[in-house]
Protein backbone atom coordinates (compact mmCIF):
# COMPACT_ATOMS: atom_id res chain seq x y z
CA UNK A 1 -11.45 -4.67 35.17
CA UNK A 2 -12.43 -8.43 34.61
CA UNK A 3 -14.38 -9.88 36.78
CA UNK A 4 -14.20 -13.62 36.71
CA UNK A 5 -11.20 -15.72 36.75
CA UNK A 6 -11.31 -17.10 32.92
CA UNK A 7 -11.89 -13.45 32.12
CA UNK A 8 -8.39 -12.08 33.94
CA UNK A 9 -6.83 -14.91 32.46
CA UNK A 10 -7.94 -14.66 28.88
CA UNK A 11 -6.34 -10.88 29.27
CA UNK A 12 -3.03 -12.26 30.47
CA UNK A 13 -3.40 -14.70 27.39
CA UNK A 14 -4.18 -12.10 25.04
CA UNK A 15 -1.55 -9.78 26.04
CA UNK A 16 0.65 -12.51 25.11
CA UNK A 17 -0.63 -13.15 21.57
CA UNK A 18 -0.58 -9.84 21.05
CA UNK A 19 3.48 -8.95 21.84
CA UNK A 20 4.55 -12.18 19.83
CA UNK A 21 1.78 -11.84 17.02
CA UNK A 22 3.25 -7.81 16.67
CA UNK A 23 7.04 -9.73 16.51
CA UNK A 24 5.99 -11.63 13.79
CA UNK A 25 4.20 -9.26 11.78
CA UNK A 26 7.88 -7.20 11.83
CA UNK A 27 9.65 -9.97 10.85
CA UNK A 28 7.10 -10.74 7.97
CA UNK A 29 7.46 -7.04 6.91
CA UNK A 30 10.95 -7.13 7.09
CA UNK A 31 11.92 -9.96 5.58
CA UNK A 32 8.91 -8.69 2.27
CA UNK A 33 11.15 -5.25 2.50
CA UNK A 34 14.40 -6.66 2.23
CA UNK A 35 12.55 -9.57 -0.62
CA UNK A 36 11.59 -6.19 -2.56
CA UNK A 37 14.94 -4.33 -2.41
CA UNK A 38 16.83 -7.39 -3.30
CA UNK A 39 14.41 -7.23 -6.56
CA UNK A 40 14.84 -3.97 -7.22
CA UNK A 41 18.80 -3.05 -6.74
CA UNK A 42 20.99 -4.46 -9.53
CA UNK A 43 23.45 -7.00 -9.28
CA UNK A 44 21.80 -9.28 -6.89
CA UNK A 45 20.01 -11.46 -8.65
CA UNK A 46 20.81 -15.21 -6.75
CA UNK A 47 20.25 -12.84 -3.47
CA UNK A 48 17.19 -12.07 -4.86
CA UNK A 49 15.68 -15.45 -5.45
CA UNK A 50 16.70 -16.36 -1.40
CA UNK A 51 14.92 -13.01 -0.01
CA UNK A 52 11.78 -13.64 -2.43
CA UNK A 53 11.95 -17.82 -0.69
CA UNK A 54 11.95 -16.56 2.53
CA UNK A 55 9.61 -13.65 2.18
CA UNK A 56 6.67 -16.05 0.58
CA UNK A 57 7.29 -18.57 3.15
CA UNK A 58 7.09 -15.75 6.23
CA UNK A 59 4.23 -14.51 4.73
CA UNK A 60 2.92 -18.18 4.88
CA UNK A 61 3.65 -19.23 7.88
CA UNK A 62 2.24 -16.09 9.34
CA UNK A 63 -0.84 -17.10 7.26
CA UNK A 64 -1.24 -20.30 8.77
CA UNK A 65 -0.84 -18.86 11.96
CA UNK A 66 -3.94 -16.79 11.91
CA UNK A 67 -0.95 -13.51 12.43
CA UNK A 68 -2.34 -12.34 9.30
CA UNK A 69 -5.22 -12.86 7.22
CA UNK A 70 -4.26 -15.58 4.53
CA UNK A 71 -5.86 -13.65 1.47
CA UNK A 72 -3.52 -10.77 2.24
CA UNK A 73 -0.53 -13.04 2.63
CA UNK A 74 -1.33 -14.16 -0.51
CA UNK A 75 -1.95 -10.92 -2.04
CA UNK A 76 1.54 -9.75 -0.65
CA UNK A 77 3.31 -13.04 -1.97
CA UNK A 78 1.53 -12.69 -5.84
CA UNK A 79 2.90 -8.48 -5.88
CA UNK A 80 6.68 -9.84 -4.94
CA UNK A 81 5.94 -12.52 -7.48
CA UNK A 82 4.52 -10.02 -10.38
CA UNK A 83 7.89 -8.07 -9.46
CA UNK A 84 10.16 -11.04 -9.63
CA UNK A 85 8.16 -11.97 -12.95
CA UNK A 86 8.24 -8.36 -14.37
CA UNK A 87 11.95 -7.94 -14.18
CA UNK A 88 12.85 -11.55 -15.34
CA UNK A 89 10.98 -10.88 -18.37
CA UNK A 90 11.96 -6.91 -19.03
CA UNK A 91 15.52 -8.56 -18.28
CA UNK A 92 15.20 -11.74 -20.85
CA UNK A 93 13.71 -9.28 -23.74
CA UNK A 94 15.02 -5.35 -23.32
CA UNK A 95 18.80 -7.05 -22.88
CA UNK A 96 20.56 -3.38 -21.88
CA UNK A 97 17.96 -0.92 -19.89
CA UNK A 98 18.09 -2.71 -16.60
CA UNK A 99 17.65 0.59 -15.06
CA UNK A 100 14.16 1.10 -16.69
CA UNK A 101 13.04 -2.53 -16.51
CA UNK A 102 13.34 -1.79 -12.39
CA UNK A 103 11.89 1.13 -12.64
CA UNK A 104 8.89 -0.63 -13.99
CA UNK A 105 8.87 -3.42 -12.05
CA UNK A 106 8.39 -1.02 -9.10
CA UNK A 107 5.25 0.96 -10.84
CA UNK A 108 6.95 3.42 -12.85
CA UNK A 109 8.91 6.26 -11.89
CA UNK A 110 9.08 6.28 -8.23
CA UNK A 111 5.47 4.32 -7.95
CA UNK A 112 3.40 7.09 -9.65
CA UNK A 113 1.13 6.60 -12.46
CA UNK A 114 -0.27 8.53 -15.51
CA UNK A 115 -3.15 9.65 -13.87
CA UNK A 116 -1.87 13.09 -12.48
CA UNK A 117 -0.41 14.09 -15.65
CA UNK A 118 -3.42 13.22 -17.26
CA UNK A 119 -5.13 15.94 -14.78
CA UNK A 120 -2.73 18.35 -15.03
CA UNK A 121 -3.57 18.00 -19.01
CA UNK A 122 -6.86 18.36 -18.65
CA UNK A 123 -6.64 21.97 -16.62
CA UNK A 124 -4.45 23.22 -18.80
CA UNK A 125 -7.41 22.46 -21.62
CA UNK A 126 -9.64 24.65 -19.36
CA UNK A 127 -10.89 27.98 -20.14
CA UNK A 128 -7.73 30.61 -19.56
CA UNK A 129 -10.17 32.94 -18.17
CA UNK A 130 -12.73 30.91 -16.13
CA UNK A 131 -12.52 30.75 -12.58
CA UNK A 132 -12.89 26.92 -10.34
CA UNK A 133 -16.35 26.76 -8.79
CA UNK A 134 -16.63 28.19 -5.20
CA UNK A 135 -13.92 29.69 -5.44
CA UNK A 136 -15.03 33.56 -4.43
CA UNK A 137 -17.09 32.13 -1.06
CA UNK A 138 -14.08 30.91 -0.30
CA UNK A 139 -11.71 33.49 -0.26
CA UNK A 140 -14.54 35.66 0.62
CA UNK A 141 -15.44 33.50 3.76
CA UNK A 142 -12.57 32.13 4.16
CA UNK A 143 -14.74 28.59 5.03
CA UNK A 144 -15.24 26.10 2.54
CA UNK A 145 -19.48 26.83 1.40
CA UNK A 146 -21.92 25.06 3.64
CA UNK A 147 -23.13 21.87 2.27
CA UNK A 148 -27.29 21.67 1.36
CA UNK A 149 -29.49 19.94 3.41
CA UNK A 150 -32.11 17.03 2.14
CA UNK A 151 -34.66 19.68 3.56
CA UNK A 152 -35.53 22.66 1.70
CA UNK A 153 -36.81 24.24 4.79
CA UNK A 154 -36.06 24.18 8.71
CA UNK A 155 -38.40 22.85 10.44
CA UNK A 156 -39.45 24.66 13.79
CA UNK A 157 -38.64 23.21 17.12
């Protein structure tokens, strides 16, 4: 427990900042979430532009606050921004595949990228035979093999 006067206080203070700083970081998230699915669900484009204007300016205003740290305000206003930009353009030049211009506007299908296919290729390209490294002290063990020291001996106590 505090000691001093100025200390109790600055915990009552605190404790304040802290409830209304967590209400505003909910709004803020809430208002990027609903900025994001107005984006990405068709048919709602003028909607769309509104949620975008008020999630940039929460973000913002949060920013200047000191509720969140203004480089990842910004950060959060340029990704609605790239997504806003991504589907205007996909929109402007593909004409009919809506559908897909979305679905790469959001990173792809359902957010994932190459990489684990790209993996899963590259196992497949393994020997058929060959067995992955540790494998047998594992199953044998049934522990994952001891790491090796920096030490090639103990020393004695």
């Amino acid at each position: 427990m505090a000691n001093t006067r100025s200390a109790r206080k600055r915990i009552r203070s605190n404790e304040r900042k802290r409830v209304h700083n967590r209400a505003v970081r909910a709004a803020v998230r809430t208002k990027v979430s609903k900025a994001r699915r107005a984006l990405l669900t068709p048919g709602e484009e003028p909607d769309a532009e509104q949620a975008l204007r008020d999630a940039v300016s929460a973000l913002d205003r949060a920013a200047e606050k000191g509720v969140v740290h203004r480089n990842n305000a910004r950060r959060r206003a340029s990704r609605l921004a790239s997504i806003a930009a991504t589907l205007q353009r996909a929109t402007e030049g593909a004409g009919g595949d809506a559908a897909a211009a979305r679905s790469a506007a959001a990173g792809g299908a359902k957010g994932r990228s190459g990489k684990p296919a790209a993996k899963q290729a590259a196992k497949s390209r393994a020997k058929p035979g060959a067995k992955p490294a540790g494998s047998a002290t594992t199953r044998a063990t049934g522990k994952a093999p001891a790491k090796a020291s920096g030490r090639a001996t103990r020393r004695k106590p």
